[in-house]
N, C-alpha and C. Protein backbone atom coordinates (compact mmCIF):
# COMPACT_ATOMS: atom_id res chain seq x y z
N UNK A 1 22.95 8.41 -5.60
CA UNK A 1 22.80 7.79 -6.92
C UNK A 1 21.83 8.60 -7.76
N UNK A 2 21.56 8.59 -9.30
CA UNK A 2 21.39 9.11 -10.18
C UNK A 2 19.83 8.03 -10.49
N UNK A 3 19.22 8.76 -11.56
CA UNK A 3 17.64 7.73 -11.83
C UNK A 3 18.91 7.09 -12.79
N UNK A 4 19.67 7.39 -13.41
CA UNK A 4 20.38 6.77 -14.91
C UNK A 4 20.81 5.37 -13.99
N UNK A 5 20.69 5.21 -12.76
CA UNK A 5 21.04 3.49 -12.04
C UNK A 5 19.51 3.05 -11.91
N UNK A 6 18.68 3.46 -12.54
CA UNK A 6 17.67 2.99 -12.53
C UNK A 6 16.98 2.10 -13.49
N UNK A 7 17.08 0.67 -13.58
CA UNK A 7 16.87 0.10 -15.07
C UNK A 7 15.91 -0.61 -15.15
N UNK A 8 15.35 -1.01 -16.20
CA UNK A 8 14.13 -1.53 -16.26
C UNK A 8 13.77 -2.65 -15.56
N UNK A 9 14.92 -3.52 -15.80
CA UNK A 9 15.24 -5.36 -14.92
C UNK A 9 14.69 -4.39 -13.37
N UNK A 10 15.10 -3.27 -12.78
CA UNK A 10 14.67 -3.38 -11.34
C UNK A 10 13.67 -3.01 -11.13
N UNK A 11 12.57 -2.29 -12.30
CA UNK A 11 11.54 -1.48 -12.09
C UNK A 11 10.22 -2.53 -12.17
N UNK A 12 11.04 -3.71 -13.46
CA UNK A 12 10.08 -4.98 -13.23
C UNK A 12 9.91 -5.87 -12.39
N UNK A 13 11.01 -5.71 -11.19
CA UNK A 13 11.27 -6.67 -10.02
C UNK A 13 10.50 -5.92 -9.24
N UNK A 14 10.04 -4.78 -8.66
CA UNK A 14 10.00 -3.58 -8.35
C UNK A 14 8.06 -4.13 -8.45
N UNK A 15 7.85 -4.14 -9.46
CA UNK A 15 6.06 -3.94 -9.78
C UNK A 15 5.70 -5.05 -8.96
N UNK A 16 6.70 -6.54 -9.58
CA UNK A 16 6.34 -7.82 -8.88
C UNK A 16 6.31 -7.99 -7.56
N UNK A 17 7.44 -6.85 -6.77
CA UNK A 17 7.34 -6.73 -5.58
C UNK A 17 6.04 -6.72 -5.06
N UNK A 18 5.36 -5.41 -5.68
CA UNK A 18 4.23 -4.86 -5.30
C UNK A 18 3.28 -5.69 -5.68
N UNK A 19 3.18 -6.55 -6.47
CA UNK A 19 1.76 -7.77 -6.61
C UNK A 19 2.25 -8.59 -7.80
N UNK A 20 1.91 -9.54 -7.73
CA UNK A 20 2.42 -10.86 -8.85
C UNK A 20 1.40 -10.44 -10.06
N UNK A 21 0.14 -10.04 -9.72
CA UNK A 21 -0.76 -9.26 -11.14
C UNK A 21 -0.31 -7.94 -11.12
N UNK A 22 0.18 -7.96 -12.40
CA UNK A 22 1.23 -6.85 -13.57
C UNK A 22 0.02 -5.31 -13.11
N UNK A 23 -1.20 -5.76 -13.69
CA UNK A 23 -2.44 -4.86 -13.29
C UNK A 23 -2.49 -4.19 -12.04
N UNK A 24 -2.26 -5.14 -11.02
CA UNK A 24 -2.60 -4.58 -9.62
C UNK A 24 -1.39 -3.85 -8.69
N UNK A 25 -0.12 -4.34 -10.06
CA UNK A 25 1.10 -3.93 -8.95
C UNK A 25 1.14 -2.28 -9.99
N UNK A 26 0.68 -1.91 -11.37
CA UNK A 26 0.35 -0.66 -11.61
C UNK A 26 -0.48 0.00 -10.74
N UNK A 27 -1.10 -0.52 -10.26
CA UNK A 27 -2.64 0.58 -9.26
C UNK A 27 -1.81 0.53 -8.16
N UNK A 28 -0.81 -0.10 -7.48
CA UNK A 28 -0.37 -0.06 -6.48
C UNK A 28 0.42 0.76 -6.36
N UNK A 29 1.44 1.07 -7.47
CA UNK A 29 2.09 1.97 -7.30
C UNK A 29 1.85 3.25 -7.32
N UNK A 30 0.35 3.19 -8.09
CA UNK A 30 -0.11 4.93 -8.41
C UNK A 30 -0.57 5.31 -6.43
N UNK A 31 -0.96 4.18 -6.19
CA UNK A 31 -1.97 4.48 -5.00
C UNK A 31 -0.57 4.74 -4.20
N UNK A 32 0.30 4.61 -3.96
CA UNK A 32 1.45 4.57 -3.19
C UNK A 32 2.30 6.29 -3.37
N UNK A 33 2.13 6.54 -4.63
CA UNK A 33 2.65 7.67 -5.35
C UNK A 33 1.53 8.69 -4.44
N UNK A 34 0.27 8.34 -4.64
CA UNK A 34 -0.84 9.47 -4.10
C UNK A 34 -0.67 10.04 -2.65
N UNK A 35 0.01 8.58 -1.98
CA UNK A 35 0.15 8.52 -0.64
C UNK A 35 1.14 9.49 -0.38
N UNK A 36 2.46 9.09 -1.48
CA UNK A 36 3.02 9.61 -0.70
C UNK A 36 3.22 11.37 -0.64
N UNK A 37 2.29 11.76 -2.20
CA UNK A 37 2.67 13.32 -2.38
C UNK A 37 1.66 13.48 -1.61
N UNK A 38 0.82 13.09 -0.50
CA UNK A 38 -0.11 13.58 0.93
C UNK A 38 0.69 13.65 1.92
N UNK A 39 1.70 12.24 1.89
CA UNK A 39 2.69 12.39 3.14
C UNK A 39 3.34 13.95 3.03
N UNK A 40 3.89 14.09 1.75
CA UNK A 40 4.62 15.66 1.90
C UNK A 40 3.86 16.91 1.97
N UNK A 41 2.75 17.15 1.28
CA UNK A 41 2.07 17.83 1.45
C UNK A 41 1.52 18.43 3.00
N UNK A 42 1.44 17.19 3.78
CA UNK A 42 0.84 17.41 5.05
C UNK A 42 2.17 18.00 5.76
N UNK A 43 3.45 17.73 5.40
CA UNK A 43 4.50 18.52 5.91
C UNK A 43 4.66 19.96 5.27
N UNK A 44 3.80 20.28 4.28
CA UNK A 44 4.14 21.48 3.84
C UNK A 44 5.24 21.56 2.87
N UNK A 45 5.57 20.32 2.23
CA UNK A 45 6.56 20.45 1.25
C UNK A 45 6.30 21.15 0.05
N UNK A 46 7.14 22.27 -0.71
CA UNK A 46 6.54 22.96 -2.25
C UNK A 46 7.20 22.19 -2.91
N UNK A 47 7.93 20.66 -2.94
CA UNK A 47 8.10 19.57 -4.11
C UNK A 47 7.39 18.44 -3.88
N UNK A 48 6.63 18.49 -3.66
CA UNK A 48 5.78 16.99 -2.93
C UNK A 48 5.85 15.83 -4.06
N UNK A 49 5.64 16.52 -4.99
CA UNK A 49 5.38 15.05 -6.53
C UNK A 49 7.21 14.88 -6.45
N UNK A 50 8.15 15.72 -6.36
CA UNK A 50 9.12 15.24 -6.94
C UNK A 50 9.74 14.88 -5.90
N UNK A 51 9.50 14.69 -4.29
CA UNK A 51 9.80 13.99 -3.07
C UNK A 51 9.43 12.55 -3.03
N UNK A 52 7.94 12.43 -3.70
CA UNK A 52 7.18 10.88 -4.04
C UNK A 52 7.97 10.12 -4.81
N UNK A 53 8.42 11.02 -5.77
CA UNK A 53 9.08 10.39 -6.87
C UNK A 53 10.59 10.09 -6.18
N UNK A 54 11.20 11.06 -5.43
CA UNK A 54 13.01 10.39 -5.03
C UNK A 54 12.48 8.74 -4.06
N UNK A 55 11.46 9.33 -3.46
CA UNK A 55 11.41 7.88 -2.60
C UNK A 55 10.81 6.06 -3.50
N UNK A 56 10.06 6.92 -4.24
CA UNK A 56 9.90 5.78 -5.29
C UNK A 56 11.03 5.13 -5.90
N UNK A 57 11.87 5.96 -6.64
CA UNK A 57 13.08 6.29 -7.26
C UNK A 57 14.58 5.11 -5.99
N UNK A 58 14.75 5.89 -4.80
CA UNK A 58 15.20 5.01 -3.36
C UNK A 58 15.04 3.62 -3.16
N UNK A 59 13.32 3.52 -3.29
CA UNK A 59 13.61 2.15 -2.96
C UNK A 59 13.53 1.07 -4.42
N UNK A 60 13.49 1.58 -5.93
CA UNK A 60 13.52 1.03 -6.89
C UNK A 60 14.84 0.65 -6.52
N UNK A 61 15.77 1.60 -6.74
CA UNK A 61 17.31 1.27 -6.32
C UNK A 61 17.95 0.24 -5.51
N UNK A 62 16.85 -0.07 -4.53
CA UNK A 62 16.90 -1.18 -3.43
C UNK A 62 16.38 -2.07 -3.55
N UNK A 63 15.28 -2.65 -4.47
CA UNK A 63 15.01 -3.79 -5.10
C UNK A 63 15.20 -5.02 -4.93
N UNK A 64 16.87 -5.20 -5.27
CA UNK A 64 17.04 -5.91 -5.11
C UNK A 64 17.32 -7.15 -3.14
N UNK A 65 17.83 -5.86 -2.86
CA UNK A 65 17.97 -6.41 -1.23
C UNK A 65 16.77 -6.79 -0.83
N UNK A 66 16.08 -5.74 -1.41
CA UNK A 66 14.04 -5.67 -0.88
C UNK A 66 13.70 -6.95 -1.00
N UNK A 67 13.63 -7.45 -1.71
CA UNK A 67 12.86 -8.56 -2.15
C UNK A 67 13.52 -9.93 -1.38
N UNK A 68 14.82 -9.98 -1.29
CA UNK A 68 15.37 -10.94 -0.50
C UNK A 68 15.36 -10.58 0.71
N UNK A 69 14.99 -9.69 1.73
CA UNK A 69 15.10 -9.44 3.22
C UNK A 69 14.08 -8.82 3.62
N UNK A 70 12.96 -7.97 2.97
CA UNK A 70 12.22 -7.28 3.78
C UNK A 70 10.95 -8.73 3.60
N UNK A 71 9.93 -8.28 4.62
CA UNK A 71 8.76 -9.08 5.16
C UNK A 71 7.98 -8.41 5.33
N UNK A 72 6.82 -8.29 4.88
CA UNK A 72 5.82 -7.69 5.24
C UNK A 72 5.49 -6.76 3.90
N UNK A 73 4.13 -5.84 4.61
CA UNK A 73 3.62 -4.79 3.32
C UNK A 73 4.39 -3.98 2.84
N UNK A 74 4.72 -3.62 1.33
CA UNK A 74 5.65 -2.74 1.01
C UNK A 74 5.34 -1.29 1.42
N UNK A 75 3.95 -0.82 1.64
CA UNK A 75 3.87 0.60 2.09
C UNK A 75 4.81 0.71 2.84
N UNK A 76 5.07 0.05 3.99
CA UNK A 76 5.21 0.78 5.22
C UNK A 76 6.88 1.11 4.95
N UNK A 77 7.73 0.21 4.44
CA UNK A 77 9.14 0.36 3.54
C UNK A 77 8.89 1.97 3.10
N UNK A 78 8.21 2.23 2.24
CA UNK A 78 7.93 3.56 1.53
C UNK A 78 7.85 4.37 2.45
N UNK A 79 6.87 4.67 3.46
CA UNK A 79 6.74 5.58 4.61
C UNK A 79 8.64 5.64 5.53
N UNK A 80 9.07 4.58 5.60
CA UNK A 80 9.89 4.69 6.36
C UNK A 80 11.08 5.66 5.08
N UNK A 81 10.81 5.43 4.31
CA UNK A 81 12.18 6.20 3.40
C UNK A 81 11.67 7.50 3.06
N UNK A 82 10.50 7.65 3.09
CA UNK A 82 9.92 8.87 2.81
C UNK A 82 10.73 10.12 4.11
N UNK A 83 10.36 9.42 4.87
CA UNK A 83 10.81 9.92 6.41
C UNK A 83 11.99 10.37 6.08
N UNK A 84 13.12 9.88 5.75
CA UNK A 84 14.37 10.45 5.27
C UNK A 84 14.55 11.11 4.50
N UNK A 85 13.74 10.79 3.51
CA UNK A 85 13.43 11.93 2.14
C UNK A 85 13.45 13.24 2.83
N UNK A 86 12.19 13.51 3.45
CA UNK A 86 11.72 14.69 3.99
C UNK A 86 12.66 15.39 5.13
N UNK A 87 13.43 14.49 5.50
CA UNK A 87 14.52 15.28 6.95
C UNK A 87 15.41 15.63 5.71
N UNK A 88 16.16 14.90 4.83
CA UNK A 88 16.66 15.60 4.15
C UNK A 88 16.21 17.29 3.21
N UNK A 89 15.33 17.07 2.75
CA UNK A 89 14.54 17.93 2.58
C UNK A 89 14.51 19.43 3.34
N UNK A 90 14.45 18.74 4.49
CA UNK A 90 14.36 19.78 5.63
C UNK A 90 15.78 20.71 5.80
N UNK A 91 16.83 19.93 5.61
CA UNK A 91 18.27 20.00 5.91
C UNK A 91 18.57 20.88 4.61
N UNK A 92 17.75 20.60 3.49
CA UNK A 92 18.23 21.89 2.66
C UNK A 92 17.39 22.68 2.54
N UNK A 93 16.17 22.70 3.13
CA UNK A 93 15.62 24.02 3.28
C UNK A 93 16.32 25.31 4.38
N UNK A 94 17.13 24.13 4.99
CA UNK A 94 17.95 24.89 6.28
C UNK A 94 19.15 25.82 5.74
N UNK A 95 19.75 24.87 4.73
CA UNK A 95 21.18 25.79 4.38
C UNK A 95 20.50 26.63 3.51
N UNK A 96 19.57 26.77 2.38
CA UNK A 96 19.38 27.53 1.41
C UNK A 96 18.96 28.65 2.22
N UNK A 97 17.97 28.80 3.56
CA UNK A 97 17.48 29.85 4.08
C UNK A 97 18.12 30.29 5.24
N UNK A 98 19.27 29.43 5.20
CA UNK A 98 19.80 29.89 6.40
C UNK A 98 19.50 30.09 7.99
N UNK A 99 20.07 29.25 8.87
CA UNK A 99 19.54 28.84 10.09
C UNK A 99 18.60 27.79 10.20
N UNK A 100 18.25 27.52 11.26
CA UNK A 100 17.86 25.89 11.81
C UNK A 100 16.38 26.34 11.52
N UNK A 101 15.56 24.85 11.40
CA UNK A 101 14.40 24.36 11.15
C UNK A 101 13.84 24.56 12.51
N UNK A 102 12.56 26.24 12.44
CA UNK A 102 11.88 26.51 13.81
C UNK A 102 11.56 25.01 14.03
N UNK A 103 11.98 25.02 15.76
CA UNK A 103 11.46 23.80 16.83
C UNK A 103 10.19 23.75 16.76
N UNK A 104 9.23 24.94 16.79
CA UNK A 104 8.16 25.10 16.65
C UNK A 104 7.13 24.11 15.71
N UNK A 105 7.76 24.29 14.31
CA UNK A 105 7.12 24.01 12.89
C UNK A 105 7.49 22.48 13.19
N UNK A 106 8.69 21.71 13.80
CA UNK A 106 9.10 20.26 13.36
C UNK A 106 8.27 19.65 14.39
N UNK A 107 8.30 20.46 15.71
CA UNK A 107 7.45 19.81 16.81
C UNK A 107 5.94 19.67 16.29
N UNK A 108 5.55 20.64 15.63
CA UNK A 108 3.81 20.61 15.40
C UNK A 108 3.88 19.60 14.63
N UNK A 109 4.80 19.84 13.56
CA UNK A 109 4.60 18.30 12.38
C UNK A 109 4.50 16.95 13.03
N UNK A 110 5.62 16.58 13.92
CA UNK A 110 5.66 15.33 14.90
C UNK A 110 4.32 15.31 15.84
N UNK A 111 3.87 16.22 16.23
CA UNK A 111 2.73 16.42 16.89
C UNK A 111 1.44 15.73 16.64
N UNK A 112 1.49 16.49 15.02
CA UNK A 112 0.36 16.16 14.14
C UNK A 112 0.12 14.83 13.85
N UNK A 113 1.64 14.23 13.90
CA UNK A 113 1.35 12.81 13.03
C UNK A 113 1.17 11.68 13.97
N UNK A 114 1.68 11.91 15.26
CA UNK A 114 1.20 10.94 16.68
C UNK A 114 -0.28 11.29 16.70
N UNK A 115 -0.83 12.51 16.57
CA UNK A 115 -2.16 12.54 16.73
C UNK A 115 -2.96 11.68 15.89
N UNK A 116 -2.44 12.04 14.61
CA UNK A 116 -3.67 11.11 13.33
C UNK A 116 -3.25 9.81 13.91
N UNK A 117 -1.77 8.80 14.11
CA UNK A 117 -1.82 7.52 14.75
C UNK A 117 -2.39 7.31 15.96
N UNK A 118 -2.36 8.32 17.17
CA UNK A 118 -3.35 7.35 17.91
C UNK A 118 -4.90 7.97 17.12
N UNK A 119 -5.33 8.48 16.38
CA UNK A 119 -7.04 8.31 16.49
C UNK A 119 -6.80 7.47 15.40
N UNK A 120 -6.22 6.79 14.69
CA UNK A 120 -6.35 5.79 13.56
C UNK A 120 -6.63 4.25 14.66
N UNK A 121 -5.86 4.57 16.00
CA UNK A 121 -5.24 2.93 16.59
C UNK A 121 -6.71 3.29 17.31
N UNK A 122 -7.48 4.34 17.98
CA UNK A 122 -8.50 4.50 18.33
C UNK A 122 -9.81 3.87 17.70
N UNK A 123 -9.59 4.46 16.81
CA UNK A 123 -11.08 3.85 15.52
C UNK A 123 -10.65 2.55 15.38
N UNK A 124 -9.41 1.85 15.88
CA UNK A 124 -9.46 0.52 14.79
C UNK A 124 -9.50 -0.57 15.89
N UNK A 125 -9.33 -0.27 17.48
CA UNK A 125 -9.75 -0.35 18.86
C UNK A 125 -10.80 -0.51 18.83
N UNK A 126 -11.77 0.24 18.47
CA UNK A 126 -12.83 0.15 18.29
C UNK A 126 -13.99 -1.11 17.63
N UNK A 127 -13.14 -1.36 16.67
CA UNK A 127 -14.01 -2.01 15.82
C UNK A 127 -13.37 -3.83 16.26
N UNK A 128 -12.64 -3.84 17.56
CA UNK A 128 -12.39 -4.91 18.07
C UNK A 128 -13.83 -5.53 18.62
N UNK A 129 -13.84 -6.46 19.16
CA UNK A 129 -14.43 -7.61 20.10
C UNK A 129 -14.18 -6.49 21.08
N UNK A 130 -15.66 -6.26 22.51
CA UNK A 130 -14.59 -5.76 23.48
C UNK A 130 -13.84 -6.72 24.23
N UNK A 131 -14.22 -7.65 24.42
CA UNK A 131 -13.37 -8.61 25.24
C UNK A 131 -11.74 -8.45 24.64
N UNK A 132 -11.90 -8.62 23.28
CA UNK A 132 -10.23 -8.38 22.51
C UNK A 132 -9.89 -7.06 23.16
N UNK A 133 -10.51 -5.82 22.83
CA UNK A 133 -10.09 -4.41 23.05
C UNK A 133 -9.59 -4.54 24.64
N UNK A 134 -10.21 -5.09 25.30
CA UNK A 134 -9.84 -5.15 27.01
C UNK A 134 -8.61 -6.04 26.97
N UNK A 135 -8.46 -6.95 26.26
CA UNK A 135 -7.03 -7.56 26.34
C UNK A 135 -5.95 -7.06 26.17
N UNK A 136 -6.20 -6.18 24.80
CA UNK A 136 -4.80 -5.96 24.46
C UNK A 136 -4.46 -4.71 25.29
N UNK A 137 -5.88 -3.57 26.02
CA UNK A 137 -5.45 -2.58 26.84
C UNK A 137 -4.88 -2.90 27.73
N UNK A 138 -4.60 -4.12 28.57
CA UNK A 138 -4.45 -4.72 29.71
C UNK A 138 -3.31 -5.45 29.54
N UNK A 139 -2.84 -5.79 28.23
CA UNK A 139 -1.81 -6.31 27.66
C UNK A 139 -0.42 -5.63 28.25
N UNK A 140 -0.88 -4.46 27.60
CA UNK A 140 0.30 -3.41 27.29
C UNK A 140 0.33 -2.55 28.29
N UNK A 141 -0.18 -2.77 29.81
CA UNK A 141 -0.29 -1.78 30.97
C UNK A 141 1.10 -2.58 31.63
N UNK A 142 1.54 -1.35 32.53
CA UNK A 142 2.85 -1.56 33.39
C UNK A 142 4.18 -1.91 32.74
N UNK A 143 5.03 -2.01 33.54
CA UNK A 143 6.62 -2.38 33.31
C UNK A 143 7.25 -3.09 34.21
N UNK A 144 7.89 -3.90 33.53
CA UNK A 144 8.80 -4.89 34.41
C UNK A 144 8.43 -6.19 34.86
N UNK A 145 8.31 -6.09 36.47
CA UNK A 145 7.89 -7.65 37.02
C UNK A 145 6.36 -7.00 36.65
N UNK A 146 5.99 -5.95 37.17
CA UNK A 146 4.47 -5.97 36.83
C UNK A 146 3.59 -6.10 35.80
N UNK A 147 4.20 -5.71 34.67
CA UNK A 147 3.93 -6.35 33.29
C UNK A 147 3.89 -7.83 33.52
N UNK A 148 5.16 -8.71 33.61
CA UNK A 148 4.90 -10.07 33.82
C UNK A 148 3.68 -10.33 34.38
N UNK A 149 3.50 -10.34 35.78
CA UNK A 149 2.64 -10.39 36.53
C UNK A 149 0.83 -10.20 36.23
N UNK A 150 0.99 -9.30 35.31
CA UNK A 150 -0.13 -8.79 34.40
C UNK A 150 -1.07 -9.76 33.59
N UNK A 151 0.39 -10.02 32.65
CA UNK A 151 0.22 -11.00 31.92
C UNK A 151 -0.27 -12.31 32.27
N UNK A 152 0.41 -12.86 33.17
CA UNK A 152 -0.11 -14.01 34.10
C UNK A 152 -1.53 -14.41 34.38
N UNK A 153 -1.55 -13.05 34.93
CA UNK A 153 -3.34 -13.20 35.18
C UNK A 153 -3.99 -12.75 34.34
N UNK A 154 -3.72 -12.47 33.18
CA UNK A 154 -4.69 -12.12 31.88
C UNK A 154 -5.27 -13.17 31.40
N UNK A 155 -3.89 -13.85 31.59
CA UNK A 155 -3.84 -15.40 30.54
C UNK A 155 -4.96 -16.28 31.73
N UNK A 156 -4.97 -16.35 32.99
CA UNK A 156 -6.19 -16.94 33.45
C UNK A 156 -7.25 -16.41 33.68
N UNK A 157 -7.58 -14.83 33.63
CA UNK A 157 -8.70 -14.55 33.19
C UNK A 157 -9.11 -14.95 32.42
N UNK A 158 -8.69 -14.94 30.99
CA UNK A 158 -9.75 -15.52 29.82
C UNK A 158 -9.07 -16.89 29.31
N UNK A 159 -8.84 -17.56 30.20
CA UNK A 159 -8.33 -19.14 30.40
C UNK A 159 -7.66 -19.83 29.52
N UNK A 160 -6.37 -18.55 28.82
CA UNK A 160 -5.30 -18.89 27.94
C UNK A 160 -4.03 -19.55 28.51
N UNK A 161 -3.61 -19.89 28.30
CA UNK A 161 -1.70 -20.93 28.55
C UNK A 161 -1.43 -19.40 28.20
N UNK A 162 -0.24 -19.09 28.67
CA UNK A 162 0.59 -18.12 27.94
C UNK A 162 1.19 -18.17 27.05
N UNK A 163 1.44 -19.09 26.49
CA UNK A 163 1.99 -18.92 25.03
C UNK A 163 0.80 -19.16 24.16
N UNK A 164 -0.49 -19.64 24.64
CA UNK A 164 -1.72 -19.27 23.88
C UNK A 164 -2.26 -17.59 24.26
N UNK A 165 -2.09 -17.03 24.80
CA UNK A 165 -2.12 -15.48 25.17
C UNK A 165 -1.18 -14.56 24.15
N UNK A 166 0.11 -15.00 24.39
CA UNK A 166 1.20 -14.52 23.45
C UNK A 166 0.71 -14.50 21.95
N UNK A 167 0.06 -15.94 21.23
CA UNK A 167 -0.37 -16.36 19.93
C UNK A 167 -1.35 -15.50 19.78
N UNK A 168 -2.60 -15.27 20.71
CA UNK A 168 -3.31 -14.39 20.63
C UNK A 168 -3.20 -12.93 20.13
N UNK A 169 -2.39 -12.44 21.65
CA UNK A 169 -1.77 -10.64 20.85
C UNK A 169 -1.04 -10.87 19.85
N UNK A 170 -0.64 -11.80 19.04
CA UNK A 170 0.12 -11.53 18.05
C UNK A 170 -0.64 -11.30 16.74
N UNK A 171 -1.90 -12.38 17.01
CA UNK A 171 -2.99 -12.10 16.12
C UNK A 171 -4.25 -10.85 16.27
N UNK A 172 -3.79 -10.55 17.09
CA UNK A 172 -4.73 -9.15 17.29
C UNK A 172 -3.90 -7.63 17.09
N UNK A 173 -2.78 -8.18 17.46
CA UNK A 173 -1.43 -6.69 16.79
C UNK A 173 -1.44 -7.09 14.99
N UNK A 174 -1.58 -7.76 14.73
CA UNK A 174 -1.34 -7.67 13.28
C UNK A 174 -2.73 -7.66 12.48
N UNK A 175 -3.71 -7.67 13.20
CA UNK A 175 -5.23 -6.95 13.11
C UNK A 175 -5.00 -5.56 13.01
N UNK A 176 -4.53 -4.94 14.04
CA UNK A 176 -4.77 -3.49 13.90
C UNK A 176 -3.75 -2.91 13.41
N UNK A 177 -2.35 -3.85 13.42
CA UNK A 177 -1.58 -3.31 12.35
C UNK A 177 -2.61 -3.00 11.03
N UNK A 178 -2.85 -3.67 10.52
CA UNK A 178 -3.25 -3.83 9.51
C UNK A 178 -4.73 -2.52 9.21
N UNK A 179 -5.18 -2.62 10.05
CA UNK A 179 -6.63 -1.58 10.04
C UNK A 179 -5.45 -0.29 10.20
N UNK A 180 -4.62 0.01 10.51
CA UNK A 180 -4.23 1.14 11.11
C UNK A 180 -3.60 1.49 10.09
N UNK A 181 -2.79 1.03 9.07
CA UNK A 181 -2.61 0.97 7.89
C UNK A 181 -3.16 1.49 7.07
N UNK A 182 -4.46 0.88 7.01
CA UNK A 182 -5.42 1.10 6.03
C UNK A 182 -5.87 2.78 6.14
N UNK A 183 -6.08 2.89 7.48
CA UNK A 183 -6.40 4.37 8.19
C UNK A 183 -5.97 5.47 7.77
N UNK A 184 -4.46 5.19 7.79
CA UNK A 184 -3.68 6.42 7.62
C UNK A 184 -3.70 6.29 6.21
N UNK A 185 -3.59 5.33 5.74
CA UNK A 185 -3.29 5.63 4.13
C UNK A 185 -4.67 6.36 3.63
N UNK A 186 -5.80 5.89 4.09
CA UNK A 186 -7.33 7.12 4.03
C UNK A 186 -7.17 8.56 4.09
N UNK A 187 -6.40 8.34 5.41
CA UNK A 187 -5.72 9.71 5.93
C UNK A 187 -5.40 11.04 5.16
N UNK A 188 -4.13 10.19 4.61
CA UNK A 188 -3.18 10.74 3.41
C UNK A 188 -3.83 11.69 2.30
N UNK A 189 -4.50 10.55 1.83
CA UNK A 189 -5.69 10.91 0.34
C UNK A 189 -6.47 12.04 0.68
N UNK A 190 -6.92 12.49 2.14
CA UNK A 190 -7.62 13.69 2.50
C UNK A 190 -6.88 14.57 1.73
């Protein structure tokens, strides 16, 4: 699709997405725009503003579905389309120069960006309860029956029901969702 499918009715659905104050859903979008010409930049892109802009541009276009089906923070929507932005991206840096995208250069990029997420989930680990930080490490150890099993006795170590254990990590994953978030988007702005 073309920006000319881009109309104002979706760009105003679009802001509201981003915050019910007109004010804050402008700063949101600039701050989102900043993010994302860091996201490309850190890949080494030479269009980074006009990559920010197709993905801005992407999910204006989508608006409408957006608003009736997605849940949650709109960044992370943006990061995920960005992601496509940039493989595309990649795919015509491939035909214009001819031959495949060194394994080398895509592996370091993927490399790079598991690294900044775990020291973001690190620092934000950190700033848990340790009793929390020991839970959720202990949470997420093993597979299978032994996971179950895990769990079991987590939940009477610190003298939860399991579905009060369950309620728990759910409120402590969407803690560091949330810090981890915040992290990378710090990240970015470097």
């Amino acid at each position: 699709m073309s920006e000319s499918h881009l109309t104002a009715e979706s760009f105003e659905l679009f802001l509201s997405w981003l915050s019910a104050d007109r004010e804050q859903a402008g700063l949101e979008h600039e701050a989102i725009r900043r993010r994302l010409i860091a996201f490309f930049d850190c890949r080494k892109c030479a269009a980074s503003e006009d990559l920010a802009d197709e993905t801005i541009n992407r999910v204006i276009r989508q608006i409408h579905s957006l608003t009736a089906t997605f849940d949650g923070e709109p960044a992370r929507y943006f990061y995920t389309i960005a992601h496509y932005v940039y493989l595309e991206y990649l795919k015509k840096q491939v035909k214009r120069d001819g031959g495949p995208v060194p394994e080398t250069l895509a592996a370091a990029g993927e490399e790079k960006e598991k690294e900044v997420k775990f020291d973001c989930l690190d620092r934000c680990l950190q700033k848990l309860a340790p009793e929390d930080r020991e839970l959720v490490i202990q949470y997420y150890q093993e597979d299978k029956q032994a996971k179950i099993d895990r769990r079991k006795a987590l939940a009477e170590k610190f003298g939860y029901s399991p579905n009060a254990l369950r309620i728990r990590m759910h409120r402590l994953r969407a803690e560091l969702y949330g810090c981890v978030l915040d992290c990378l988007g710090r990240q970015d702005k470097r």
